[in-house]
C-alpha atoms as a PDB file:
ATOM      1  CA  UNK A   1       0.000   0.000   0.000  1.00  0.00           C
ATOM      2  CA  UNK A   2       1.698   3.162  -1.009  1.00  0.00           C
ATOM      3  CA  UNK A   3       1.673   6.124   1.293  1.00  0.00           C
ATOM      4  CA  UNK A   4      -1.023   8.150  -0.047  1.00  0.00           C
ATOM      5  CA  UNK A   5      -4.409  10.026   1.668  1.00  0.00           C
ATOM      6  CA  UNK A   6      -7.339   7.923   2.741  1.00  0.00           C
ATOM      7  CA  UNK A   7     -10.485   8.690   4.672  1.00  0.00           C
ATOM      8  CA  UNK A   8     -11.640   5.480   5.943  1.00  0.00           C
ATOM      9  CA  UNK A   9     -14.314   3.691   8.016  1.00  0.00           C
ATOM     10  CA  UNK A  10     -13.528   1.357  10.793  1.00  0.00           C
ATOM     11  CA  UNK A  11     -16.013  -1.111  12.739  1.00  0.00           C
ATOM     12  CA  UNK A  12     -15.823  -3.568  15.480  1.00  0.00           C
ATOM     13  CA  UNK A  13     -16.055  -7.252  15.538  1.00  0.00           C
ATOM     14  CA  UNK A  14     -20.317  -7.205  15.881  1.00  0.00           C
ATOM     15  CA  UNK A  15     -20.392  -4.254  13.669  1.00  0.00           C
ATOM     16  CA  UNK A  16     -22.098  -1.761  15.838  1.00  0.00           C
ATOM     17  CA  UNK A  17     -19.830   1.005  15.640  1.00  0.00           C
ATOM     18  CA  UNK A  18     -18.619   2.978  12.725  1.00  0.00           C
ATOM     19  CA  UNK A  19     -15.803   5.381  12.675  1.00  0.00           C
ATOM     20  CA  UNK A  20     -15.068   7.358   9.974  1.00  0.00           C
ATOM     21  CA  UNK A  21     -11.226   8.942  10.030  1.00  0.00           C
ATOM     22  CA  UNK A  22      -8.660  10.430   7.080  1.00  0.00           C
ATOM     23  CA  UNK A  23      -4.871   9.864   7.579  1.00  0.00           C
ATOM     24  CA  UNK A  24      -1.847  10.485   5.120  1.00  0.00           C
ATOM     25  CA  UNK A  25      -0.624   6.741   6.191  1.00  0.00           C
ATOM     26  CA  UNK A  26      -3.516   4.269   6.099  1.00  0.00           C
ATOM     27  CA  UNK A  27      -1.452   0.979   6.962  1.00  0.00           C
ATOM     28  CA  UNK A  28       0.153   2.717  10.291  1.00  0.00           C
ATOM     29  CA  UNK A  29      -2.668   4.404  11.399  1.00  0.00           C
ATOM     30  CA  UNK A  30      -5.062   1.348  11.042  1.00  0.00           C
ATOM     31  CA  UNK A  31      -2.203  -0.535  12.874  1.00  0.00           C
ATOM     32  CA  UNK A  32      -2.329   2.188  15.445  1.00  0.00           C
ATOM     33  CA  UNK A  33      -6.384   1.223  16.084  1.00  0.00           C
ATOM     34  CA  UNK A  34      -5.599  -2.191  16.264  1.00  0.00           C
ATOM     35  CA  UNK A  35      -3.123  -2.033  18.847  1.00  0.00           C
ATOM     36  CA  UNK A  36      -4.733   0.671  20.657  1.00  0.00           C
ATOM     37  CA  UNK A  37      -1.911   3.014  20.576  1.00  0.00           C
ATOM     38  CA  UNK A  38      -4.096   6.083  20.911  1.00  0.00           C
ATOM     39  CA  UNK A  39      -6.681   6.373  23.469  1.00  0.00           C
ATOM     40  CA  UNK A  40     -10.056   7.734  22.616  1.00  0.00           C
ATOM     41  CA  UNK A  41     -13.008   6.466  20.747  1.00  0.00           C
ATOM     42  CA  UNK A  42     -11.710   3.552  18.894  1.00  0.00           C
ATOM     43  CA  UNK A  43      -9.986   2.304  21.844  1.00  0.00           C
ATOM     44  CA  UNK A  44     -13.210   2.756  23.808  1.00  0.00           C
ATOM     45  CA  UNK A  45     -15.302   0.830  21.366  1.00  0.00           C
ATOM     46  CA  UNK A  46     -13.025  -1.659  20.445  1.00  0.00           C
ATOM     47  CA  UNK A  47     -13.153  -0.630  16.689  1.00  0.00           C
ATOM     48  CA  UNK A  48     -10.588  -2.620  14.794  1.00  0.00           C
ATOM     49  CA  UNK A  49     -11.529  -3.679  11.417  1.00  0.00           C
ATOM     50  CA  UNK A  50     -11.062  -1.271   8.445  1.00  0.00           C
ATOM     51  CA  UNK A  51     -14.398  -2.244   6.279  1.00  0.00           C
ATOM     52  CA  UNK A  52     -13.768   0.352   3.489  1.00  0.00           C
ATOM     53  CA  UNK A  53     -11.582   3.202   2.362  1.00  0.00           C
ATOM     54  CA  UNK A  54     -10.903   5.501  -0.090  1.00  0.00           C
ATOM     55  CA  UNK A  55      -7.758   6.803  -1.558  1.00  0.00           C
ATOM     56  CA  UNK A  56      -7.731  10.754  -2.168  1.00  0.00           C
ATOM     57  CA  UNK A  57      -4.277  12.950  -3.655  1.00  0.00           C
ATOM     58  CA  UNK A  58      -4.224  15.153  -1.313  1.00  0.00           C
ATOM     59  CA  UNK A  59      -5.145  15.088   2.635  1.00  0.00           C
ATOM     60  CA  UNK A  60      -7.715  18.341   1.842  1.00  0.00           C
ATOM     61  CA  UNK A  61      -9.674  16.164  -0.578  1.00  0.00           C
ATOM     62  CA  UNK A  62      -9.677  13.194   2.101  1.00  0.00           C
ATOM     63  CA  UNK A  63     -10.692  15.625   4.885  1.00  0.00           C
ATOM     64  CA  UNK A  64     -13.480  17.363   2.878  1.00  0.00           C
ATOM     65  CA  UNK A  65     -14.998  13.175   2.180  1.00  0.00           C
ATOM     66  CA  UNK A  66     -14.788  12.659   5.339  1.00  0.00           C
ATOM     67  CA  UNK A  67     -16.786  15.704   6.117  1.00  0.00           C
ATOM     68  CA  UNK A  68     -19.332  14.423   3.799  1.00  0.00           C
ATOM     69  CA  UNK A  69     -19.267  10.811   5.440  1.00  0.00           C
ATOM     70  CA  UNK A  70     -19.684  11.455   8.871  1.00  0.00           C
ATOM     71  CA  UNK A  71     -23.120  13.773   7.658  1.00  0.00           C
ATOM     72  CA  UNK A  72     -24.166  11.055   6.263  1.00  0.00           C
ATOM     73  CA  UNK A  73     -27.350   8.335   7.595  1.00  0.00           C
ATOM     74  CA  UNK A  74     -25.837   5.292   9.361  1.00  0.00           C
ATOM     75  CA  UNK A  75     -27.892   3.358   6.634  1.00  0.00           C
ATOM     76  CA  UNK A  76     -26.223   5.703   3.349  1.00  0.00           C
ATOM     77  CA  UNK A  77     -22.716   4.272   5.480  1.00  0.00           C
ATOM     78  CA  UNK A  78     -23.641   0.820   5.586  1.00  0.00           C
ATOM     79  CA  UNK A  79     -24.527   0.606   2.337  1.00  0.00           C
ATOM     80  CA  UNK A  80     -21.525   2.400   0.941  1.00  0.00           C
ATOM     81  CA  UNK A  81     -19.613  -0.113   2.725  1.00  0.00           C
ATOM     82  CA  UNK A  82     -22.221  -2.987   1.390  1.00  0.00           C
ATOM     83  CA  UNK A  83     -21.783  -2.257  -2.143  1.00  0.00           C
ATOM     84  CA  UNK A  84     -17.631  -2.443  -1.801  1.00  0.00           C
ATOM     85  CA  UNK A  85     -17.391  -5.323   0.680  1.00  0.00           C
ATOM     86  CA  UNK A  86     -20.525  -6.999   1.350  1.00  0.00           C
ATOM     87  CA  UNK A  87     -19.207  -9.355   3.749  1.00  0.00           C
ATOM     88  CA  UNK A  88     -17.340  -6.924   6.001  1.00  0.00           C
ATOM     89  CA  UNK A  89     -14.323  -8.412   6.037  1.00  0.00           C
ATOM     90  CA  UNK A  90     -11.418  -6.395   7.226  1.00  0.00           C
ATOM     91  CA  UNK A  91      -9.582  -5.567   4.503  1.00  0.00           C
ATOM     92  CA  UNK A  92      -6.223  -4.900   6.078  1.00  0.00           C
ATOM     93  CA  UNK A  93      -5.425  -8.654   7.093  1.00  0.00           C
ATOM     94  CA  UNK A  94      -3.586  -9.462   4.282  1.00  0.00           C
ATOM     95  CA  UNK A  95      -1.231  -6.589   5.033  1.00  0.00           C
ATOM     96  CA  UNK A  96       2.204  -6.843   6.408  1.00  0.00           C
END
């Protein structure tokens, strides 16, 4: 995965908790959820699984869909994330 923008949503294992985040390194910073690193919402809620992402050029462009995301129904989320992994499967546990 090369180092580029993403905003990205996040769940935990019975999927009843988003979170919706943007980062300039989506590898470390989903590695950073997983392991807890920061304190705060995700750590709270035990979100760990990265369901969906996008990748953006520039962290302005991530930060504005992120905006747009987090205005957005839960349902408009869940199917966003339905129609580009339908199973929920966390999609960084192939990476190294």
């Amino acid at each position: 995965m090369d180092k580029t923008c993403a905003v990205y949503i996040m769940t935990n294992y019975s999927e009843t908790t988003l979170y919706i985040g943007v980062t300039s390194n989506l590898e470390k910073r989903v590695w950073e959820h997983k392991n807890k690193v920061v304190k705060g919402f995700t750590n709270k809620y035990n979100v760990n699984k990265l369901v969906y992402f996008e990748l953006t050029d520039s962290i302005e462009s991530a930060i504005k869909r992120e905006k747009q995301l987090k205005r957005w129904h839960r349902e408009w989320k869940l199917n966003l994330i339905k129609e580009n992994n339908p199973d929920f499967k966390d999609l960084s546990l192939d990476w190294k």
